[in-house]
C-alpha atoms as a PDB file:
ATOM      1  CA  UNK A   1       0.000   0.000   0.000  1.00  0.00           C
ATOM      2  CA  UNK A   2       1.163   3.133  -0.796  1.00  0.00           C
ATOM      3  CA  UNK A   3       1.097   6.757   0.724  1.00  0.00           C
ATOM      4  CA  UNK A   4       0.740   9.928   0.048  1.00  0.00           C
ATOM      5  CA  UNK A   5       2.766  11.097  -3.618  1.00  0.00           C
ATOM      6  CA  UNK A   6       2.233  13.247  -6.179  1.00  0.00           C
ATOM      7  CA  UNK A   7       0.236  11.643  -8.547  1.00  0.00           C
ATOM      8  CA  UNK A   8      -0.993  14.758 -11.331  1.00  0.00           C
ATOM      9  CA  UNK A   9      -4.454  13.290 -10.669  1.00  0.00           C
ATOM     10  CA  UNK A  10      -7.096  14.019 -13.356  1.00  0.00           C
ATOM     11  CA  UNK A  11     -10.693  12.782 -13.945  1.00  0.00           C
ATOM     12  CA  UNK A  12     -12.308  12.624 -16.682  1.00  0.00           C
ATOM     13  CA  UNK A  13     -15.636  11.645 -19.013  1.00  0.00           C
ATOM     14  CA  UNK A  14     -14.951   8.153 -21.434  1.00  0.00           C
ATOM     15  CA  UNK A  15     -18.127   6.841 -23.297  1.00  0.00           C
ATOM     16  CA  UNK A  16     -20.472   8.494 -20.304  1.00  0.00           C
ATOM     17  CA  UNK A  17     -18.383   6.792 -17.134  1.00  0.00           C
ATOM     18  CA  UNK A  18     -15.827   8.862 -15.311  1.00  0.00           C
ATOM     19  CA  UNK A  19     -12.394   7.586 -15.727  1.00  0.00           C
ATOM     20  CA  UNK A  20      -9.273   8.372 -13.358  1.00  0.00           C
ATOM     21  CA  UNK A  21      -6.221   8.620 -14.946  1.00  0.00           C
ATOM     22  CA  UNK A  22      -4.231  10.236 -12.393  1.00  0.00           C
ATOM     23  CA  UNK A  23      -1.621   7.071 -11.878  1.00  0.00           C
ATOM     24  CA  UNK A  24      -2.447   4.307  -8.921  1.00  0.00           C
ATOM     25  CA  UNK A  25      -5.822   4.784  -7.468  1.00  0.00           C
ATOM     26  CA  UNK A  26      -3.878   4.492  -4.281  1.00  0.00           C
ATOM     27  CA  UNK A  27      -1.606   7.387  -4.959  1.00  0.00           C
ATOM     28  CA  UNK A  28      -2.423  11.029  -3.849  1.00  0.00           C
ATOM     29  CA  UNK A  29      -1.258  14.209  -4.861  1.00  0.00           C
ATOM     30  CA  UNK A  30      -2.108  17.663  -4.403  1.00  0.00           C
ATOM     31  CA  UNK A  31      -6.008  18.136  -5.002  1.00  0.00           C
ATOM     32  CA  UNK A  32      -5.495  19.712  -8.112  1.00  0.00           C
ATOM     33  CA  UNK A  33      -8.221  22.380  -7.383  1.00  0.00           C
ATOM     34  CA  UNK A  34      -7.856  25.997  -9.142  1.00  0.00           C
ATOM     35  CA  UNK A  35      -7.447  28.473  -6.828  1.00  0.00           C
ATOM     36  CA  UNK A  36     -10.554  29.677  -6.297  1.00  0.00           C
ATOM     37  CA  UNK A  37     -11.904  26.427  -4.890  1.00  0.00           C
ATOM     38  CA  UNK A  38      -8.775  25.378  -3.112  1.00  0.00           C
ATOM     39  CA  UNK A  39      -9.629  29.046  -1.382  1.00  0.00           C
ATOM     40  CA  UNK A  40     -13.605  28.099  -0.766  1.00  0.00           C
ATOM     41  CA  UNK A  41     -12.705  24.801   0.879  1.00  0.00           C
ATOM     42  CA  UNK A  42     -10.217  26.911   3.308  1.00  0.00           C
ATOM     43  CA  UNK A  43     -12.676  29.148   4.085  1.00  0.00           C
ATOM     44  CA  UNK A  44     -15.738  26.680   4.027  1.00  0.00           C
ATOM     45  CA  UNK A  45     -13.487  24.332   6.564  1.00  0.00           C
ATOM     46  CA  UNK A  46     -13.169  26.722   8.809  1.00  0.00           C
ATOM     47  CA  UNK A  47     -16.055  28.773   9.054  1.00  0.00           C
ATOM     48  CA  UNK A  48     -18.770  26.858   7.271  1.00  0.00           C
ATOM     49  CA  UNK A  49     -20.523  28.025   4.194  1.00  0.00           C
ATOM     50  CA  UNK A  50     -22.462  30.487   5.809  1.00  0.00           C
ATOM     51  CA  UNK A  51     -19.811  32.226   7.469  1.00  0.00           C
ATOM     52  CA  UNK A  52     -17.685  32.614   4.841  1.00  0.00           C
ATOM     53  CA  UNK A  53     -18.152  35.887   2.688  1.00  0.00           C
ATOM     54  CA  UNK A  54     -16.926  35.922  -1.168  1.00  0.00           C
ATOM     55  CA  UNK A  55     -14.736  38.595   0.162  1.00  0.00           C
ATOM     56  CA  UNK A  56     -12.934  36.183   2.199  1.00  0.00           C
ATOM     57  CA  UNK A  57     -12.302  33.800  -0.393  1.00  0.00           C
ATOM     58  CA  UNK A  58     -11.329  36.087  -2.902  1.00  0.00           C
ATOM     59  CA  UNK A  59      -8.923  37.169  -0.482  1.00  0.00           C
ATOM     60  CA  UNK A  60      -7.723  33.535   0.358  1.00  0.00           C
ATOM     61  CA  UNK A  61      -7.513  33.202  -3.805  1.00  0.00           C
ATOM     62  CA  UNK A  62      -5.294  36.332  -4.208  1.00  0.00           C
ATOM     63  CA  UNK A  63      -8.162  37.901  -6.739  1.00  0.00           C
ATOM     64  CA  UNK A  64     -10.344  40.938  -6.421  1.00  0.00           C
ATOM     65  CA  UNK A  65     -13.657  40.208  -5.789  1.00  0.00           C
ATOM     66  CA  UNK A  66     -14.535  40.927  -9.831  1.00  0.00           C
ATOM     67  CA  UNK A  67     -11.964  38.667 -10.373  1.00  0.00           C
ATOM     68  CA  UNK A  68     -13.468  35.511  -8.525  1.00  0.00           C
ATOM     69  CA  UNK A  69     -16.860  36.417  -9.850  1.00  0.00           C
ATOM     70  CA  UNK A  70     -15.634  36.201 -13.146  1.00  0.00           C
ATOM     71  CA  UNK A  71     -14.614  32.136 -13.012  1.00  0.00           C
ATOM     72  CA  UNK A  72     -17.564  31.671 -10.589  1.00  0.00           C
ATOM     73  CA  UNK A  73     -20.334  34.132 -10.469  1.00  0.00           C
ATOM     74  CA  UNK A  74     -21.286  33.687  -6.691  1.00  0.00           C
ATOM     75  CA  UNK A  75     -20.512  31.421  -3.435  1.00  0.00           C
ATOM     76  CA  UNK A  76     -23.241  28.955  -4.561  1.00  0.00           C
ATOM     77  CA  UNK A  77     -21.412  28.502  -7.699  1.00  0.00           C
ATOM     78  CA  UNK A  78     -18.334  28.076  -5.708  1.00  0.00           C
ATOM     79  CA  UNK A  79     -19.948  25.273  -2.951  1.00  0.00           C
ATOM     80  CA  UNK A  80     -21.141  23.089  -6.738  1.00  0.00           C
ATOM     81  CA  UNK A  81     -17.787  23.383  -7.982  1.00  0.00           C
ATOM     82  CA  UNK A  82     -16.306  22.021  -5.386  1.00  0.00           C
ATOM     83  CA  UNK A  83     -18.682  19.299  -4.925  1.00  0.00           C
ATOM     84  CA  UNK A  84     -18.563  18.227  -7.705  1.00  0.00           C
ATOM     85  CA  UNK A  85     -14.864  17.670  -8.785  1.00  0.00           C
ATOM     86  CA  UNK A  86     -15.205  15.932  -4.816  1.00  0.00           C
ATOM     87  CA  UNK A  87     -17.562  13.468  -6.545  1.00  0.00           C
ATOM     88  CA  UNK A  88     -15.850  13.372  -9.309  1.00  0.00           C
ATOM     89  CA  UNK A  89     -12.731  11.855  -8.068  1.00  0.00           C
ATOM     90  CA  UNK A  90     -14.142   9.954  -5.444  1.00  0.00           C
ATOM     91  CA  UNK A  91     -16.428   7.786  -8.042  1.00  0.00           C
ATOM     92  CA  UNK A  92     -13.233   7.807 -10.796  1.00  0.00           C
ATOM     93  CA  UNK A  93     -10.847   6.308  -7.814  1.00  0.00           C
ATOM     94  CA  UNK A  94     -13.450   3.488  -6.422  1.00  0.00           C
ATOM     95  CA  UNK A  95     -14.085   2.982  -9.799  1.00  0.00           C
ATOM     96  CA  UNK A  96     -10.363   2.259 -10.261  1.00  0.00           C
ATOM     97  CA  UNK A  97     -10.425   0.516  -7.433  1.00  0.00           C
ATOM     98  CA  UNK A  98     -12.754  -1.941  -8.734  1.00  0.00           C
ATOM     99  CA  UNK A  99     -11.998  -2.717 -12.039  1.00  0.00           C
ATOM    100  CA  UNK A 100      -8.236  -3.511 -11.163  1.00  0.00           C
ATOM    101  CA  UNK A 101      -9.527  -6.305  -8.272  1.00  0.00           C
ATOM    102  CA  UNK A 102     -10.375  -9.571  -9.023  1.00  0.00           C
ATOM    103  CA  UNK A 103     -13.880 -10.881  -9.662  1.00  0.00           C
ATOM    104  CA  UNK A 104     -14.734 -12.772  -5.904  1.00  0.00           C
ATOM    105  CA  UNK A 105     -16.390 -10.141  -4.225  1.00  0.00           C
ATOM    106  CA  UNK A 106     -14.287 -10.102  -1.364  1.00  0.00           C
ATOM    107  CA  UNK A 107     -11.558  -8.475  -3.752  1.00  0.00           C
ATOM    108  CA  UNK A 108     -14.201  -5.966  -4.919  1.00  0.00           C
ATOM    109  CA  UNK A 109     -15.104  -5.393  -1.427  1.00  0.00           C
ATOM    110  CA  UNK A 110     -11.617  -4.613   0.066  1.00  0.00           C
ATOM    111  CA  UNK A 111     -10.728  -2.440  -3.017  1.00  0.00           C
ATOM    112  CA  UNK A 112     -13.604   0.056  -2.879  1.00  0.00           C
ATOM    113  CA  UNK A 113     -13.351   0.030   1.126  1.00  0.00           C
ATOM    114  CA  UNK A 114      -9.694   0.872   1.016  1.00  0.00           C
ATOM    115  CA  UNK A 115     -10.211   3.337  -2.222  1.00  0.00           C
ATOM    116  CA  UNK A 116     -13.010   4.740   0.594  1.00  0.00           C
ATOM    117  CA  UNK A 117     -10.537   5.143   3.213  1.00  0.00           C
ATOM    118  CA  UNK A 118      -7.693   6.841   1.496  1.00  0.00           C
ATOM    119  CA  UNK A 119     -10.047   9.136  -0.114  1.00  0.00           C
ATOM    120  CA  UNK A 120     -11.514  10.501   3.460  1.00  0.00           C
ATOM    121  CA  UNK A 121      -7.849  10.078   4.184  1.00  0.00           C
ATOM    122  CA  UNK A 122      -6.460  12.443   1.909  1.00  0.00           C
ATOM    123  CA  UNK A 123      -8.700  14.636   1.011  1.00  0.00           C
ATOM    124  CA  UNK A 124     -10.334  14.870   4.391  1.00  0.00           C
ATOM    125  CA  UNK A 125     -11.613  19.421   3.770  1.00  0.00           C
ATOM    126  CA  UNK A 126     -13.173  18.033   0.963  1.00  0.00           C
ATOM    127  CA  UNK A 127     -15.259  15.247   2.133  1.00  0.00           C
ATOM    128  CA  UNK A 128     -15.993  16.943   5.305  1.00  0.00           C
ATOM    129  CA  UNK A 129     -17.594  19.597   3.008  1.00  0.00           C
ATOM    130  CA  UNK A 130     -19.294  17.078   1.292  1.00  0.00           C
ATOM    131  CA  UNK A 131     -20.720  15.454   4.341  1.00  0.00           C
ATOM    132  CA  UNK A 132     -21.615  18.816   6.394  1.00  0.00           C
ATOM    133  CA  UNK A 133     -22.531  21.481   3.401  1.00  0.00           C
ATOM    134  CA  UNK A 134     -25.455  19.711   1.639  1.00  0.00           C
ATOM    135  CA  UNK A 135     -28.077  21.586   3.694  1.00  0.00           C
ATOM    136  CA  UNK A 136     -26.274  24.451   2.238  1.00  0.00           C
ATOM    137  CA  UNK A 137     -26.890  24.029  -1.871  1.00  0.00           C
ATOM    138  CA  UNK A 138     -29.968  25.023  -3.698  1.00  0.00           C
ATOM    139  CA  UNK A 139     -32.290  22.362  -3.843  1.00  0.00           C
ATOM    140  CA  UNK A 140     -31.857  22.114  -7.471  1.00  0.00           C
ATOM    141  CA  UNK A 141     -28.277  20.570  -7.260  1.00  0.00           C
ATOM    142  CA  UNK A 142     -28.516  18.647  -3.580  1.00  0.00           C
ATOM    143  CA  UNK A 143     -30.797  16.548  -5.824  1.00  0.00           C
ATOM    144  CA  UNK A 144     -28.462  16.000  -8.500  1.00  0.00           C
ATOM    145  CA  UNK A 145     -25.353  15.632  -5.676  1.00  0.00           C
ATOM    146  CA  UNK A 146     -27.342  13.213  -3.311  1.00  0.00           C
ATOM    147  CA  UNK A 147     -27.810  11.646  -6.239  1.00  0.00           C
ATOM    148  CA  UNK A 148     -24.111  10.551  -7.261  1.00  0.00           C
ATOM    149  CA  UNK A 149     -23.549  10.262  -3.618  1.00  0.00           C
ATOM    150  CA  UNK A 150     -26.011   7.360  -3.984  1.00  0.00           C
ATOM    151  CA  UNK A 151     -23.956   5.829  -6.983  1.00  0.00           C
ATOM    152  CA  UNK A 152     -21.082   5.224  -4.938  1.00  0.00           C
ATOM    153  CA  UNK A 153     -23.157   3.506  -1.810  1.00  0.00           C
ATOM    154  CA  UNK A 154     -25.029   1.712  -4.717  1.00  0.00           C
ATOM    155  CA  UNK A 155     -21.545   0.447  -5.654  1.00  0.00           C
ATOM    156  CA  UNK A 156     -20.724  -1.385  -2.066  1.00  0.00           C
ATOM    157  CA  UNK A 157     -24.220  -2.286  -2.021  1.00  0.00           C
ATOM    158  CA  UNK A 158     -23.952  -4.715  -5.442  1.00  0.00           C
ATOM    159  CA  UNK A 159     -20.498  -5.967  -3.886  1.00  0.00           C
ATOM    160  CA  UNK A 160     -22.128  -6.852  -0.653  1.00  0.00           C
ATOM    161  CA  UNK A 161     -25.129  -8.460  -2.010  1.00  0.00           C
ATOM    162  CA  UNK A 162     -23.182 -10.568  -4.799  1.00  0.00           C
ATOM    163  CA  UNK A 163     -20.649 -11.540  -1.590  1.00  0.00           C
ATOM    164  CA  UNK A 164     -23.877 -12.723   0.621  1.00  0.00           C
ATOM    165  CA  UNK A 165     -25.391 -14.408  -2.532  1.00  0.00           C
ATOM    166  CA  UNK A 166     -21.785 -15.922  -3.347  1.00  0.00           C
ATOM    167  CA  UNK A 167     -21.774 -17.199   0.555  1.00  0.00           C
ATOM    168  CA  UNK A 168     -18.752 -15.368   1.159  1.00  0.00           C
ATOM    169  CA  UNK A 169     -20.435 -13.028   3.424  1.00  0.00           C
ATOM    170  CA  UNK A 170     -22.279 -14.736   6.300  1.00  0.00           C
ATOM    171  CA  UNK A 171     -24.361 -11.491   7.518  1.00  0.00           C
ATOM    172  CA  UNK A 172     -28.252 -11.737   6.968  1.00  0.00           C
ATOM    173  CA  UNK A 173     -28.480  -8.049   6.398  1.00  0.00           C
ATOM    174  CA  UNK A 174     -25.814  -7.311   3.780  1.00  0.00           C
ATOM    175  CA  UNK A 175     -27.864  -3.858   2.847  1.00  0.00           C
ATOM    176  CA  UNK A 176     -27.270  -2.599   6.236  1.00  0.00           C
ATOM    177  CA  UNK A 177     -23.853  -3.913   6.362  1.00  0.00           C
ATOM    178  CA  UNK A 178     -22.883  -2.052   3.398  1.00  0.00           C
ATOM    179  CA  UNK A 179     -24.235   1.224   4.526  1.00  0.00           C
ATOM    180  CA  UNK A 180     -22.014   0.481   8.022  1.00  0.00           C
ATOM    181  CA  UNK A 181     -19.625   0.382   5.893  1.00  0.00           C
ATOM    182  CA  UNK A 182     -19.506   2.684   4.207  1.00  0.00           C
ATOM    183  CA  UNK A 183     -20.706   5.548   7.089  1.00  0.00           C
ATOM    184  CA  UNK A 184     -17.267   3.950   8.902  1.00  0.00           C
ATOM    185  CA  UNK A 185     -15.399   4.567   5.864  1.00  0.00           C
ATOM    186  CA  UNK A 186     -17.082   8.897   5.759  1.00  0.00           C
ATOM    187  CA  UNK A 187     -16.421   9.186   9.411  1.00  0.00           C
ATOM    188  CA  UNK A 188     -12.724   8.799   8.877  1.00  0.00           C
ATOM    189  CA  UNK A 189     -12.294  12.158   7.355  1.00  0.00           C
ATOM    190  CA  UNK A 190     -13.583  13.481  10.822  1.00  0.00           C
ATOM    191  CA  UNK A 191     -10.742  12.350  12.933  1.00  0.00           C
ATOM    192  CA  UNK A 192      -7.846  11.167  10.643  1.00  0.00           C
ATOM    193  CA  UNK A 193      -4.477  13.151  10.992  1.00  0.00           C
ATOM    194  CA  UNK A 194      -1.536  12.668   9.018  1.00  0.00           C
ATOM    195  CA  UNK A 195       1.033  13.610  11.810  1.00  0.00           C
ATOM    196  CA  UNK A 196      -1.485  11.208  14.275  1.00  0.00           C
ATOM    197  CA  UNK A 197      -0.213   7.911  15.808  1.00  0.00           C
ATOM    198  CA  UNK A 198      -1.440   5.584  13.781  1.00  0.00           C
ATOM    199  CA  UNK A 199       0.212   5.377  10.293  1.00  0.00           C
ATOM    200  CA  UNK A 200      -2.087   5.470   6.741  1.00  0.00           C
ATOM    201  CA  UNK A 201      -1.470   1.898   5.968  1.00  0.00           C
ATOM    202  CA  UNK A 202      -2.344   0.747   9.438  1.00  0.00           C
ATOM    203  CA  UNK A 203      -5.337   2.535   9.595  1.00  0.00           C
ATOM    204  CA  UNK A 204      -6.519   1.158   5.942  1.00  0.00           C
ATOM    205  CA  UNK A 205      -5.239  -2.711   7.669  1.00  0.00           C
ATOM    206  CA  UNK A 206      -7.604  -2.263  10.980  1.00  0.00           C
ATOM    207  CA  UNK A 207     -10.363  -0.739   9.077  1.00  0.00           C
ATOM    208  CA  UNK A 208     -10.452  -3.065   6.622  1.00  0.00           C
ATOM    209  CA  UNK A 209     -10.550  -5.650   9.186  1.00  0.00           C
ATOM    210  CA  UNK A 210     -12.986  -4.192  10.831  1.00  0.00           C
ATOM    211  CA  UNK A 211     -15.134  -3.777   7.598  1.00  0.00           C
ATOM    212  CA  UNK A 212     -14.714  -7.664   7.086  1.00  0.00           C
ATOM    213  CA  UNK A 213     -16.170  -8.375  10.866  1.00  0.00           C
ATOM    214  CA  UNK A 214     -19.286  -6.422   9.699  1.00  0.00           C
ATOM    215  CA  UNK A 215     -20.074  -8.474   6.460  1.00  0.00           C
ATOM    216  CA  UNK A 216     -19.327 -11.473   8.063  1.00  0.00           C
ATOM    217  CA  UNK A 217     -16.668 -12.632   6.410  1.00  0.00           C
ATOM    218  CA  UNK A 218     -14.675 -15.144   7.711  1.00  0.00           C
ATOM    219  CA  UNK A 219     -12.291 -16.586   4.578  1.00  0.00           C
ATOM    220  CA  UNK A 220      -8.704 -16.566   5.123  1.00  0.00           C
END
């Protein structure tokens, strides 16, 4: 398992599936975010979306307020963009994560729960966001973010069940499991630290075990 590197990461659109083509799905890199979002998450980290003014962040960006407003026209705009390239890499990576395991589902399973873990590893302001801001977007877009939010707890769902249908996975309620799962996985962005006393790859090795004791999986 690897740490954290600089990986160029990029996401992008191939025949209507979002592909990540920023090296190992395992590897992690700055965020990649232009400046004004790398500013918003700053700001939105520490004083939530509704204290933060687009003064503030245009500050944080190094632009004049005209100047933000002229790559995103207000702090709404700014909260979607953000969001969104969040989502973005987080489906891309799990994904990744995925399609490189093999095709028992307990392969599947501990690829997309460690591709779960690093990402509320390593990118920890931005799933916070994710988790704590939705209240904050128009109702328009929460519908269209709740919505790919779903796509990736759809994806450990379809592992889970094809693990308890495969017999690999002893627990009777594999839906619930998977959304255990899963919430375990979110919560890590909450108290992970990089300079903490437990290591990245120990964390992923416990919390993978963990993971495993809730499916009921009891394989080698």
């Amino acid at each position: 398992m690897s740490g954290e590197q600089d990986s160029g990461d990029q996401v992008h659109a191939r025949g209507g599936e979002l592909v990540y083509s920023g090296g190992g799905w395992r590897d992690y890199g700055e965020s990649g975010l232009a400046a004004p979002l790398a500013a918003a998450l700053a700001e939105f980290v520490t004083h939530g979306y509704h204290g933060t003014s687009v003064r503030e962040i245009a500050a944080q960006a190094g632009l004049s307020v005209p100047g933000l407003y002229y790559h995103y026209p207000s702090k709404q705009a700014l909260l979607r963009g953000l969001l969104e390239q969040t989502m973005d890499e987080l489906l891309a990576r799990s994904e990744a994560a995925v399609a490189e395991a093999g095709d028992r589902p307990i392969e599947q399973f501990d690829a997309v729960v460690e591709s779960l873990l690093r990402f509320h590893m390593y990118r920890r302001g931005q799933a916070f966001i994710g988790s704590t801001e939705i209240r904050s977007l128009d109702a328009e877009y929460r519908a269209s973010y709740i919505g790919r939010r779903d796509r990736q707890q759809r994806m450990v769902d379809r592992i889970v069940a094809a693990g308890a249908e495969a017999g690999e996975f002893a627990t009777p309620y594999p839906r619930d499991a998977a959304r255990a799962v899963t919430v375990m996985c979110v919560g890590v962005s909450t108290w992970y630290r990089a300079d903490g006393d437990l290591a990245a790859d120990e964390l992923v090795r416990r919390n993978l075990r963990i993971a495993r004791d809730i499916v009921g999986y009891a394989g080698a």
